[in-house]
Protein backbone atom coordinates (compact mmCIF):
# COMPACT_ATOMS: atom_id res chain seq x y z
CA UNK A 1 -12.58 13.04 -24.18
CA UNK A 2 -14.21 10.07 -22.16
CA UNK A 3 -12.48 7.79 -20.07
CA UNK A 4 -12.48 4.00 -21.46
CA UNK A 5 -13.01 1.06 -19.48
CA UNK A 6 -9.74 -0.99 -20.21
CA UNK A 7 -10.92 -4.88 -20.39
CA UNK A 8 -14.82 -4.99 -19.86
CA UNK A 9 -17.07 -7.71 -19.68
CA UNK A 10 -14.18 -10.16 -21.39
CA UNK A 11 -11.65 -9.43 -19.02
CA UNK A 12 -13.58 -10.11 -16.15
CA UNK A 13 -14.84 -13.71 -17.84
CA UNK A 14 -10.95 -14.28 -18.34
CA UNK A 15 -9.92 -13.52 -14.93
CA UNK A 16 -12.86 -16.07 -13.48
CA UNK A 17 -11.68 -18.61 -15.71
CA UNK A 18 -8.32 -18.47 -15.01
CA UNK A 19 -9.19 -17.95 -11.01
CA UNK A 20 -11.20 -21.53 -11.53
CA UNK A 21 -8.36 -22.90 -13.48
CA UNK A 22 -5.93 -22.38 -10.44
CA UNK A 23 -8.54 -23.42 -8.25
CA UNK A 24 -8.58 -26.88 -9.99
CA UNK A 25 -4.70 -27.38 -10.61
CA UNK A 26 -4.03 -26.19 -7.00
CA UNK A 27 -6.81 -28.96 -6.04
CA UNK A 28 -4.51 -31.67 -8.55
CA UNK A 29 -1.66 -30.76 -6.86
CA UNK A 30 -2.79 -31.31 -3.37
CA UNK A 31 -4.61 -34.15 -4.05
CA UNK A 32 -1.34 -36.24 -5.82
CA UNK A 33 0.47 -34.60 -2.61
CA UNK A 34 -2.00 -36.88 -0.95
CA UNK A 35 -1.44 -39.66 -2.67
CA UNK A 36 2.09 -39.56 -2.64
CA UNK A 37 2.15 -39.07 1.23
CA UNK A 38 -0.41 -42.42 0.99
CA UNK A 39 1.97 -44.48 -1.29
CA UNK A 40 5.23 -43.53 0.79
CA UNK A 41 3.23 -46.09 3.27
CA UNK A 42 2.87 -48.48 1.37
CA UNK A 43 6.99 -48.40 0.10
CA UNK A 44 5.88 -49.95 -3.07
CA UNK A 45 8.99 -48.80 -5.40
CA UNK A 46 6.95 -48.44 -8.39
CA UNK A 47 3.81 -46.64 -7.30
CA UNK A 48 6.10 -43.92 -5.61
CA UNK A 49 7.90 -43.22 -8.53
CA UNK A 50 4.85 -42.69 -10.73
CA UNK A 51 2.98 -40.57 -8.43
CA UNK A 52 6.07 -38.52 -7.60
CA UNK A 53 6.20 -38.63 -11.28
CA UNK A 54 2.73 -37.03 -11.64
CA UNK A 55 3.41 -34.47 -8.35
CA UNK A 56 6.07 -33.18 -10.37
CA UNK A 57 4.47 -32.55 -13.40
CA UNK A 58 1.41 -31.20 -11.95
CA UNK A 59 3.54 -28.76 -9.94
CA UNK A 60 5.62 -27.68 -13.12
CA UNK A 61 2.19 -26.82 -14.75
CA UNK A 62 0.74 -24.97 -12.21
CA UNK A 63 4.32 -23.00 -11.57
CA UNK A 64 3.66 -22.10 -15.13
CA UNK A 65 0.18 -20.94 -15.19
CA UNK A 66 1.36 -19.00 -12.14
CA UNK A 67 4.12 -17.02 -13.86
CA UNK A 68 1.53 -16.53 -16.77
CA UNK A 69 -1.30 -15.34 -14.83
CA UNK A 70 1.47 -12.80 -13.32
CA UNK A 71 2.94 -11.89 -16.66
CA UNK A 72 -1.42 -10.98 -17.54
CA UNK A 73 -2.08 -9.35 -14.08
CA UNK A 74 1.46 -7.10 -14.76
CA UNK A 75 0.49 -6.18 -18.62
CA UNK A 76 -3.07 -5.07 -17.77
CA UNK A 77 -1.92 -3.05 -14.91
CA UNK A 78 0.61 -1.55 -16.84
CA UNK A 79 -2.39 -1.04 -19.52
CA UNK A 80 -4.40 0.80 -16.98
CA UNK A 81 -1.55 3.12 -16.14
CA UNK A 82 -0.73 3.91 -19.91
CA UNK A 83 -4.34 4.99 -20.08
CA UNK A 84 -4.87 6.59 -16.90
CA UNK A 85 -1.59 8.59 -18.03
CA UNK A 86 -3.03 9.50 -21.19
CA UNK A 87 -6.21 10.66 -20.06
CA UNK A 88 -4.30 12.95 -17.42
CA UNK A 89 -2.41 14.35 -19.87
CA UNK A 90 -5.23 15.00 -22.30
CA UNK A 91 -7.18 16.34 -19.27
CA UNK A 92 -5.39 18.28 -16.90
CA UNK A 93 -7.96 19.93 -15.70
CA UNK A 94 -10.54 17.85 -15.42
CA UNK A 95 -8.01 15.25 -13.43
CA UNK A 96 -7.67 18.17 -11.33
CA UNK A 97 -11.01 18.57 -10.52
CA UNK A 98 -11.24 14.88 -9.72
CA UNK A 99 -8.69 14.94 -7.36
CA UNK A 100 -9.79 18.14 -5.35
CA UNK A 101 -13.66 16.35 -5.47
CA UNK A 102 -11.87 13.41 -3.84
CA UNK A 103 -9.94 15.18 -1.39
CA UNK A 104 -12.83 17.06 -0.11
CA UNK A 105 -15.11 13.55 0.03
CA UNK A 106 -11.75 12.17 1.68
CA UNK A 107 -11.65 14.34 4.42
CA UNK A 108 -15.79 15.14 5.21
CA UNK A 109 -15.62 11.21 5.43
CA UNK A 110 -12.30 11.29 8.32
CA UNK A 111 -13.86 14.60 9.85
CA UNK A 112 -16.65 12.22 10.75
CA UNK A 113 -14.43 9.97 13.16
């Protein structure tokens, strides 16, 4: 039995476009920080209250996205250990052989230092 790659090609597309998406909101959020640091010069009653308004909202949304991008990164690591389990138990000996291979590259590449 072969190992499969858990995610691909579309995984990696979803975690650039959600990496951009925080980018952005992050970029919202600082910039109606801004604004709202600008207006609290001014004291115009009004203008505060609508940008603190926005500041809010923006940072509500981007709290969100934040707890959902953690709920994703959790799940798919929790994917990769379901099938990294599996594939240990399927092939014991194999994952064996793996390990020793690695623990001899491991420690040619520290008996260098």
């Amino acid at each position: 039995m072969t190992m499969q790659p858990t995610g691909g090609q579309h995984a990696g597309r979803e975690r650039e476009a959600s990496t951009a998406q925080l980018k952005e909101d992050l970029r919202h959020l600082s910039q109606t920080v801004e604004e709202l640091i600008h207006a609290t010069a001014d004291d115009s009653r009004s203008n505060i209250a609508e940008l603190r308004e926005r500041a809010q909202q923006r940072l509500q949304d981007t709290r969100e996205r934040l707890e959902a991008r953690g709920e994703a990164l959790y799940d798919s690591a929790r994917e990769q250990i379901d099938a990294t389990d599996r594939y240990v138990r399927d092939n014991p000996w194999t994952s064996i052989g793996i390990g020793a291979a690695a623990g001899v590259v491991l420690g040619l590449l520290l008996g260098r230092r």
